[in-house]
Protein backbone atom coordinates (compact mmCIF):
# COMPACT_ATOMS: atom_id res chain seq x y z
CA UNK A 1 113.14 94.90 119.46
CA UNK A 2 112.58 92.35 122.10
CA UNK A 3 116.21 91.03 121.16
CA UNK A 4 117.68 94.04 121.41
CA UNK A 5 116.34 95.07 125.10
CA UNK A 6 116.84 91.43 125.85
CA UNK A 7 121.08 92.31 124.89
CA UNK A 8 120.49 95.82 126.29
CA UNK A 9 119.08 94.52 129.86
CA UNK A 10 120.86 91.40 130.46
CA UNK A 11 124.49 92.48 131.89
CA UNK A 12 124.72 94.44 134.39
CA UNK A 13 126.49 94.68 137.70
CA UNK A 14 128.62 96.32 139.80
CA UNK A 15 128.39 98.59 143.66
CA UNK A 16 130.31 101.67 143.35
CA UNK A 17 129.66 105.56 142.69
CA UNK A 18 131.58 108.29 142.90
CA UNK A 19 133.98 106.25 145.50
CA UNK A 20 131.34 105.80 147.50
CA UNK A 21 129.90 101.89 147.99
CA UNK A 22 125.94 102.19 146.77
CA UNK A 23 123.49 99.77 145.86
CA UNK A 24 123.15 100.31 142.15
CA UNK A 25 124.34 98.80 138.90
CA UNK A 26 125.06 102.10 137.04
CA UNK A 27 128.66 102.82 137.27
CA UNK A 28 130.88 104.51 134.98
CA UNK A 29 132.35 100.80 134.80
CA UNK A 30 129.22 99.28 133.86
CA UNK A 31 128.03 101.81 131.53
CA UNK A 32 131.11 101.54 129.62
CA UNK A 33 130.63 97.93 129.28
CA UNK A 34 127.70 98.52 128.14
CA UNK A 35 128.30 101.06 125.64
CA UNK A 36 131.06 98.85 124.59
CA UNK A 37 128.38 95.99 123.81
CA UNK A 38 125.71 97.75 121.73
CA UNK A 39 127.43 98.19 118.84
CA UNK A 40 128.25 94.68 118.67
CA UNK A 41 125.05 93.44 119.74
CA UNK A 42 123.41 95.31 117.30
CA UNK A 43 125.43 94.12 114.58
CA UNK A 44 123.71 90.30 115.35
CA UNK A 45 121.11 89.63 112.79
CA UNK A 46 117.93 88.78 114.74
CA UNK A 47 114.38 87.36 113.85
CA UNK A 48 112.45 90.50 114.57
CA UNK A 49 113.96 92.97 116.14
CA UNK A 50 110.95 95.37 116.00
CA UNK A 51 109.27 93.24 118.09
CA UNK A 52 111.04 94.73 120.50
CA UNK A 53 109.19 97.73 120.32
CA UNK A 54 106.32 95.94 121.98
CA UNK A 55 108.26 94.45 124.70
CA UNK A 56 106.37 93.72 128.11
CA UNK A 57 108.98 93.31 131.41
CA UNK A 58 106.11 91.80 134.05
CA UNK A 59 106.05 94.05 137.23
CA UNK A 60 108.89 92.72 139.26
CA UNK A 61 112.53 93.67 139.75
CA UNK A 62 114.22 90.29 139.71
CA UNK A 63 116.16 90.94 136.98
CA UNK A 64 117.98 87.96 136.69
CA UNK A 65 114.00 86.47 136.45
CA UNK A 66 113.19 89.37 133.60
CA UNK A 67 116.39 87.77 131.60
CA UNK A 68 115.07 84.16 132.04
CA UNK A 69 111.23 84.84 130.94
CA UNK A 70 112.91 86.83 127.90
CA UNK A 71 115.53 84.27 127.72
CA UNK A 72 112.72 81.60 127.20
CA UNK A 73 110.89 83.47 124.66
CA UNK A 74 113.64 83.55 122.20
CA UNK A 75 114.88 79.83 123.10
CA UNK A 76 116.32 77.93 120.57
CA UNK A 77 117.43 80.76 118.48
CA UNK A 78 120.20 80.40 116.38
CA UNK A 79 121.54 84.65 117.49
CA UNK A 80 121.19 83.39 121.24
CA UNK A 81 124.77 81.85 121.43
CA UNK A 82 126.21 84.97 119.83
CA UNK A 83 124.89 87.19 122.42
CA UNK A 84 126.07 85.29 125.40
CA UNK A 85 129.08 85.67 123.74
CA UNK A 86 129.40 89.45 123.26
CA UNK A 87 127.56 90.20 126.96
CA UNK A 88 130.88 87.85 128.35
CA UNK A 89 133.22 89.41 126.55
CA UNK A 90 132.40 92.86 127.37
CA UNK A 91 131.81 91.06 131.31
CA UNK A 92 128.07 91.71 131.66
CA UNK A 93 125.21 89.13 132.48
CA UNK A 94 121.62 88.87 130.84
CA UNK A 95 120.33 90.18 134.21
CA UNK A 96 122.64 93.30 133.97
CA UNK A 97 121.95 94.24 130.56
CA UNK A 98 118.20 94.16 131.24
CA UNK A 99 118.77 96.12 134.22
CA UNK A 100 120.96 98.73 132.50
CA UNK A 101 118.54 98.84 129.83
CA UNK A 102 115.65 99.58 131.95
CA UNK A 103 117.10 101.66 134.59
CA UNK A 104 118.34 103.77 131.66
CA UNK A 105 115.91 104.02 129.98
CA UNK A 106 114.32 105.95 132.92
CA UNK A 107 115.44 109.59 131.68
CA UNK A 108 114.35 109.27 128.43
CA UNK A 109 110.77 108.40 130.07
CA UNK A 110 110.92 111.30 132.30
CA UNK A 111 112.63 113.42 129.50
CA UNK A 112 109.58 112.45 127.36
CA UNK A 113 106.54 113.65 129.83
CA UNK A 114 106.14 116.86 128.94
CA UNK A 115 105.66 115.29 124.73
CA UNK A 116 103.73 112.57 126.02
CA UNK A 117 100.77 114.94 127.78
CA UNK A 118 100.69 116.82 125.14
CA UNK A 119 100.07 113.60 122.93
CA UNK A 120 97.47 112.58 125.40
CA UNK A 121 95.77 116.30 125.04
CA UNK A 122 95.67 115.64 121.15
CA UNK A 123 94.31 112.53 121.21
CA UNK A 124 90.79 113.24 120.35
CA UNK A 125 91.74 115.51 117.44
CA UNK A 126 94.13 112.99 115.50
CA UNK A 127 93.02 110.87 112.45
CA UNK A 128 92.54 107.37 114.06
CA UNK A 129 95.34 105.60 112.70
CA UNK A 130 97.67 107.98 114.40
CA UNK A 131 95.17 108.23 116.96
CA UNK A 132 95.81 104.06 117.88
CA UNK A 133 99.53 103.99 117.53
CA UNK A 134 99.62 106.92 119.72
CA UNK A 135 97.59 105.41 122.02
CA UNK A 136 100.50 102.48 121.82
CA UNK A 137 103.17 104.02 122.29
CA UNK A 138 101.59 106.01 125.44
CA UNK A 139 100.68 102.61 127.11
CA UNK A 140 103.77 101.55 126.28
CA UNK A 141 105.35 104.09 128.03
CA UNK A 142 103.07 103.82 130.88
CA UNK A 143 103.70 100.16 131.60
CA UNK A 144 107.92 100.63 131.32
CA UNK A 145 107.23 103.69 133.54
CA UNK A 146 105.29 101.45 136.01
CA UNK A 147 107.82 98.70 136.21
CA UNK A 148 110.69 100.70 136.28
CA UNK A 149 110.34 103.64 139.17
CA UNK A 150 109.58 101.18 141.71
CA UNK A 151 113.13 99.26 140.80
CA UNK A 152 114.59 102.48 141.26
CA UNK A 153 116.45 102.41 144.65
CA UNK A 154 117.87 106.00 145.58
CA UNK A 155 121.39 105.14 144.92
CA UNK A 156 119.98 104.24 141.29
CA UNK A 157 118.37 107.77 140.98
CA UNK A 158 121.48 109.47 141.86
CA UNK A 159 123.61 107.60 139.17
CA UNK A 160 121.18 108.15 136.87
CA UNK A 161 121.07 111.76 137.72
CA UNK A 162 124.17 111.82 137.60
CA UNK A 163 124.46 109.77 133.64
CA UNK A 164 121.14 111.46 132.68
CA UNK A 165 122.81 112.87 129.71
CA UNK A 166 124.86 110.08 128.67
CA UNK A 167 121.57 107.49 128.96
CA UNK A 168 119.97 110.25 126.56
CA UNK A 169 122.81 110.57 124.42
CA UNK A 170 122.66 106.67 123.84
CA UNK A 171 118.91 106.00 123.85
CA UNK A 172 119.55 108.05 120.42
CA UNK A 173 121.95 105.17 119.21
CA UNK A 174 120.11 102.11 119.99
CA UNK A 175 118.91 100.30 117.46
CA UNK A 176 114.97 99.82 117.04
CA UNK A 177 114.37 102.54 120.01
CA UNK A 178 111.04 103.99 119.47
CA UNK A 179 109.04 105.73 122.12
C-alpha cells in the first residue's frame, strides 16, 4: 500500500483552474495524468503493497520531502525504476503524485465522517477484534486528516470541490484503498 500512495502522491504539478492562475496542483491536466498513471502503476508487482494501508506522511507539506522519506524507504527496490518510468511518461513527479494522492484523498475523508462517528459511537459494543482494527483504521484516518487539511490552500479546496466526485469515483479504483 505504501507503494501504491508512494506512485499515487509523487507527480503532481501544474497552476491553472478554470482559466484562472491558482496555487494548486489539481487541474483537469493533472488529474488526467494521473488517472492515466494508475492503471499502469498498479499493474507493477510490488513487495507489499498492503503495507500501504498503514502508511504514515509526517506532518509537513513539502511534498517533494514526503516523496524522498518514502522514496528512501523502498530504496533499492527492484519496482522503483519502473515507476519513475510510468510517473515520466505520463509527465508527473514523485512529489506530484504524493500530492495528488493526498489532496485527493481529502473528499473521501470528509465523505467518510458521518461512517466514521458512527464507528467511534460503536466502539464499545464491537467484539474486540473488530473493535482494534476499527480503532486502526479511525487513527488512520485521523492522522491523513491531520496532515492533509492544513496542506490545503483555498485554491486546493475549490478544485477539489470542484473534482469531489471524480476523486470519489477513483478512490473506488485504486488498488489496496482501504479506509
Amino acid at each position: 500500500m505504501l507503494k501504491r500512495l508512494y506512485v499515487t502522491v509523487s507527480l503532481l504539478g501544474g497552476i491553472s483552474f478554470s482559466g484562472v492562475h491558482a496555487t494548486t496542483v489539481i487541474t483537469e491536466q493533472n488529474i488526467a495524468r494521473y488517472e492515466a498513471a494508475l492503471p499502469e502503476l498498479a499493474k507493477i508487482e510490488q513487495d507489499n503493497p498492503a503495507a500501504l494501508k498503514s502508511l504514515r506522511l509526517a506532518k509537513h507539506c513539502d511534498w517533494a520531502k514526503h516523496a524522498s522519506e518514502l522514496r528512501a524507504k523502498e530504496q533499492g527496490k527492484d519496482y522503483l525504476p519502473q515507476v519513475d518510468q510510468v510517473l515520466a511518461k505520463h509527465q508527473l513527479t514523485p512529489a506530484l503524485f504524493i500530492e495528488l494522492t493526498a489532496k485527493g484523498a481529502w473528499p473521501v475523508l470528509q465523505s467518510m465522517q458521518g461512517v466514521f462517528n458512527i464507528t467511534r459511537q460503536s466502539l464499545p459494543f464491537l467484539p474486540e477484534a473488530q473493535r482494534k482494527q476499527a480503532e486502526r483504521t479511525l487513527a488512520q484516518s485521523d492522522h491523513m486528516s491531520s496532515v492533509i487539511q492544513p496542506c490545503l490552500t483555498a485554491a486546493d479546496k475549490a478544485a477539489l470541490q470542484q473534482y469531489q466526485q471524480r476523486f470519489i469515483n477513483l478512490a473506488g479504483r485504486l488498488p489496496g484503498l482501504s479506509l
